[in-house]
Protein backbone atom coordinates (compact mmCIF):
# COMPACT_ATOMS: atom_id res chain seq x y z
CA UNK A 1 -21.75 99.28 10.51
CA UNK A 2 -22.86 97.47 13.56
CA UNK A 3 -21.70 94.31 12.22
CA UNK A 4 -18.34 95.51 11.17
CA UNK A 5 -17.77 96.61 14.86
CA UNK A 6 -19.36 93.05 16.22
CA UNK A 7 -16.64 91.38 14.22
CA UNK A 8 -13.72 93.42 14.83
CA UNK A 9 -14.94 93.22 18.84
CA UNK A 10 -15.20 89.30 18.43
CA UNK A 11 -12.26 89.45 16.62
CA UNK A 12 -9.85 91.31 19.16
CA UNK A 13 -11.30 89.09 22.12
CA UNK A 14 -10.06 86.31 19.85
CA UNK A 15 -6.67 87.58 19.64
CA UNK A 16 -6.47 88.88 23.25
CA UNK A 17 -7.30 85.28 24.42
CA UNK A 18 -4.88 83.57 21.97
CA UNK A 19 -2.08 86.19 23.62
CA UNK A 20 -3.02 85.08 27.23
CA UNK A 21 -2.99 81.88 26.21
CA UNK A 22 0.31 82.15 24.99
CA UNK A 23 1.60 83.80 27.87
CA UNK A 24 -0.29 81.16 30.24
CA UNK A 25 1.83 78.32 28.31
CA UNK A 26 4.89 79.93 28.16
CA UNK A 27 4.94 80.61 32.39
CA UNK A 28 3.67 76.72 32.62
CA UNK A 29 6.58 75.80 30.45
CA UNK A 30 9.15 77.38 32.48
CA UNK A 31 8.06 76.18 35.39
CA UNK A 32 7.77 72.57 34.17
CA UNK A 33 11.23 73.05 32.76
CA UNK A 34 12.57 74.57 36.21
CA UNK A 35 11.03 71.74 37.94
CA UNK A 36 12.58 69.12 35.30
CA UNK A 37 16.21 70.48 36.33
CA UNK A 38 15.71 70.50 39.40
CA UNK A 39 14.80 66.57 39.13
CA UNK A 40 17.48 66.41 36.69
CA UNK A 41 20.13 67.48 38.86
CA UNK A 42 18.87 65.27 41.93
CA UNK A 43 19.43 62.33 40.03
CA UNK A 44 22.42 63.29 38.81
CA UNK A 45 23.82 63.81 42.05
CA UNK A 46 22.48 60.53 43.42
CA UNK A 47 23.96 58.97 40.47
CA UNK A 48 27.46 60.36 40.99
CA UNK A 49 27.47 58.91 44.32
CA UNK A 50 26.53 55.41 43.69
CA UNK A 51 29.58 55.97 41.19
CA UNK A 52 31.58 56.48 44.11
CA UNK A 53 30.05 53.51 46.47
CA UNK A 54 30.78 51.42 43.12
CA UNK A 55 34.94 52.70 43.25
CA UNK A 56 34.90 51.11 46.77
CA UNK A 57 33.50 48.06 46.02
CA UNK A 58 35.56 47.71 42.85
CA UNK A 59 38.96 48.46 44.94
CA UNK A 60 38.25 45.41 47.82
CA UNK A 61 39.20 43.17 44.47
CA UNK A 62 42.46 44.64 44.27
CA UNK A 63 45.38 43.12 46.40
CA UNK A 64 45.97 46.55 47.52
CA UNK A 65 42.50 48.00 47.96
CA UNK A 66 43.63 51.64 49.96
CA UNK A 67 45.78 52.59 46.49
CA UNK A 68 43.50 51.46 44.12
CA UNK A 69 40.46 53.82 45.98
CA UNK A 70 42.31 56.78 45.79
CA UNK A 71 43.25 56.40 42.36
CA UNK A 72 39.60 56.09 41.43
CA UNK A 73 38.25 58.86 43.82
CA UNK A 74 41.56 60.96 42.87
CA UNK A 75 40.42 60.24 38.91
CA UNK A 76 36.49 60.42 38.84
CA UNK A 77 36.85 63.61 41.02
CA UNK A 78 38.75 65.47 38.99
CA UNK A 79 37.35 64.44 35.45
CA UNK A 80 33.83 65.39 37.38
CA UNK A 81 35.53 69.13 38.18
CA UNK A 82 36.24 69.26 34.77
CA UNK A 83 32.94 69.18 33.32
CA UNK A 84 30.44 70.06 36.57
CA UNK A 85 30.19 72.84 39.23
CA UNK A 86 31.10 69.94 41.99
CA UNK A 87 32.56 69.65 45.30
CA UNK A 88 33.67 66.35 47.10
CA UNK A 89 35.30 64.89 50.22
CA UNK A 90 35.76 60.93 50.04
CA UNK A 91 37.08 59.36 52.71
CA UNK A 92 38.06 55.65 52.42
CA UNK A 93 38.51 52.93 54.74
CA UNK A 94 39.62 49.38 54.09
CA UNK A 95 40.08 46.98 57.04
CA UNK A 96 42.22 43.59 57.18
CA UNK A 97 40.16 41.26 59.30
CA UNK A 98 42.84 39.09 59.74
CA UNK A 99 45.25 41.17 60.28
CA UNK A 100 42.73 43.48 61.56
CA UNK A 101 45.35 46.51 59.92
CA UNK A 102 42.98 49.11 57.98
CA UNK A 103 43.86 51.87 56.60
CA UNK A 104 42.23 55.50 56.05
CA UNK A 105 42.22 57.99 53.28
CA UNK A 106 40.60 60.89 52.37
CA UNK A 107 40.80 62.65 49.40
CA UNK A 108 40.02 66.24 48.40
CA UNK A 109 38.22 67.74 45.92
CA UNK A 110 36.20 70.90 48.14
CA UNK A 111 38.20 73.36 45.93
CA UNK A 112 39.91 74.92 48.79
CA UNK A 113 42.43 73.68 51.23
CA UNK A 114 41.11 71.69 54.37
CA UNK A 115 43.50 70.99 57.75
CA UNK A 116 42.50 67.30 58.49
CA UNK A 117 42.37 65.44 61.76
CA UNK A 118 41.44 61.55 62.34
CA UNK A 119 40.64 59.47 65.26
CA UNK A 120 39.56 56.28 65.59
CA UNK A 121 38.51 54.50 68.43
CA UNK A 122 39.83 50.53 69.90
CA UNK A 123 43.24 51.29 67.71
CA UNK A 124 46.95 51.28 69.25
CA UNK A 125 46.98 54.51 67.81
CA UNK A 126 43.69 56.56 68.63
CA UNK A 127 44.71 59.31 65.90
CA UNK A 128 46.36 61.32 63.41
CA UNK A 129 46.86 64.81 62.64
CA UNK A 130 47.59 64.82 58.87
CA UNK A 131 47.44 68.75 58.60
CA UNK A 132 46.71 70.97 55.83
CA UNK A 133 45.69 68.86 52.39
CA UNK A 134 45.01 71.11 49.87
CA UNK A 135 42.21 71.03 46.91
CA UNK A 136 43.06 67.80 44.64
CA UNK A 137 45.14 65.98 46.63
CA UNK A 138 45.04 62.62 49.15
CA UNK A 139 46.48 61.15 52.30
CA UNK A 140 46.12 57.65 53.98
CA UNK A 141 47.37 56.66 57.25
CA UNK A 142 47.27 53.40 58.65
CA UNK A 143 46.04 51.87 62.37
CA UNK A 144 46.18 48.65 64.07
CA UNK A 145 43.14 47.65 66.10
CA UNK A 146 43.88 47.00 69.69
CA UNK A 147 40.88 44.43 70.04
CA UNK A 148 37.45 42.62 67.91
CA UNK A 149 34.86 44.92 67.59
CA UNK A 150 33.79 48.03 66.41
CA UNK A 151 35.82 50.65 65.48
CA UNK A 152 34.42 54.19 64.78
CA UNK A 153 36.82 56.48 62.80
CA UNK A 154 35.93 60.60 63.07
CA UNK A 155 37.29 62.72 60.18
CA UNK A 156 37.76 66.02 61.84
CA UNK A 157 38.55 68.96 59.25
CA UNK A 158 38.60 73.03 59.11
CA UNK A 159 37.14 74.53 56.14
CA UNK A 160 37.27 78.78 55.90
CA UNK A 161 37.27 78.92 59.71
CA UNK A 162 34.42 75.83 60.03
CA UNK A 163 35.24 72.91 61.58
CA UNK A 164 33.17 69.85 60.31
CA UNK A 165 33.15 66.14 61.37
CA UNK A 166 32.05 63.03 60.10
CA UNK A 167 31.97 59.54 61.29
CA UNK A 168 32.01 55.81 59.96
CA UNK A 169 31.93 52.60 61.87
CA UNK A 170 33.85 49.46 60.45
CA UNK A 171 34.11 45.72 62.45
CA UNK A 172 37.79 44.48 63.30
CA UNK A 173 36.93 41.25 62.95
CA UNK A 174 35.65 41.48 58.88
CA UNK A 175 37.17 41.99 55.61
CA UNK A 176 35.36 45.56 55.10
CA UNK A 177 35.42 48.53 52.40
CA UNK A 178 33.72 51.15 54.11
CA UNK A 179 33.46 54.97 52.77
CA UNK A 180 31.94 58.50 53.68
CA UNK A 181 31.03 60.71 50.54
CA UNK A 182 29.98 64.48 50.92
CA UNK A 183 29.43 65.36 46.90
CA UNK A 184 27.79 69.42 46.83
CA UNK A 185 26.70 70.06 43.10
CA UNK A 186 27.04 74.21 43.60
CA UNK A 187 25.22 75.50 40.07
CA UNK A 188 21.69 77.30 41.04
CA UNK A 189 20.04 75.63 42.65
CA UNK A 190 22.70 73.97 44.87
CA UNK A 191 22.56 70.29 45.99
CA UNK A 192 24.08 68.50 48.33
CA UNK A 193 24.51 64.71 49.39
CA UNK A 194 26.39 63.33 52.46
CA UNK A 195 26.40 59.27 52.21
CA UNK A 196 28.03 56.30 53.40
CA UNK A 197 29.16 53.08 52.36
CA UNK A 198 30.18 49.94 53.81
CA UNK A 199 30.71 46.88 52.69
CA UNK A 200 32.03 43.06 53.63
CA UNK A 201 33.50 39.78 52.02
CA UNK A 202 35.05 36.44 53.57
């Protein structure tokens, strides 16, 4: 009799280890696997903005580099809508460093309507109040610089009552595709990545 009890003793610690066990590897799983989408979704969104940096880049090739941006921003936003929880704000800027014309678009994809302001600094014209540009659409406006230098552009916008600015810097004097890309992936957890871009050719 005392034997029969020793095993069925041994023989429910067995089982009540195996279930802790169990219960130990099933907590470390989902905490590996929260901390695998979290990574996940961190590279994603770094990856979705070098996609973006690439658009700009791609578009100084194109005779008319302003047009060709916003078609890419317009078309990778909105096929990235369509399959993600995803906010973005691009703003482009391409100068003429002969010319030293440049021009400035931004294109929306918050998923709400923004009311948009730009200034620039060392331009004829130090601004422009494009007004309300709602969710999936563009604008572009263009400036002359007034002298070689630097020339520091401030997107200005209101968004439900906030009003946020940004800022990006471009040289008069160079051939330049510069951009400004806030990209918010808004699932659980949220992430959010606010880069810029800039770059030169003869």
């Amino acid at each position: 009799m005392k034997g029969q009890m020793f095993l069925i003793a041994a023989l429910l610690l067995v089982i009540g280890l195996v279930l802790i066990k169990g219960f130990i590897t099933t907590s470390q799983v989902t905490d590996e696997q929260a901390r695998l989408d979290q990574s996940l979704d961190e590279k994603k969104i770094q990856n979705i903005e070098r996609e973006y940096e690439e658009m700009i880049a791609l578009s100084t090739l194109s005779t008319t580099p302003n047009v060709t941006a916003v078609q890419y921003l317009s078309n990778f936003s909105s096929w990235l809508r369509d399959i993600e929880d995803i906010k973005i704000l691009s703003l482009a800027v391409f100068m003429n460093g002969s010319t030293q014309q440049f021009s400035v678009s931004v294109v929306n994809y918050l998923d709400d309507k923004i009311n948009v302001t730009i200034n620039v600094t060392n331009s004829t014209v130090t601004g422009a109040a494009i007004g309300t540009l709602n969710d999936k659409t563009n604008s572009t406006t263009s400036f002359s610089a007034a002298m070689n230098g630097s020339i520091n552009i401030t997107l200005t916008y209101l968004l439900q009552g906030t009003n946020v600015q940004e800022q990006i810097a471009v040289d008069s004097t160079k051939n330049t595709g510069a951009g400004f890309f806030d990209i918010q992936l808004t699932g659980d957890p949220a992430f959010r990545i606010k880069r810029t871009y800039n770059r030169t050719w003869p």
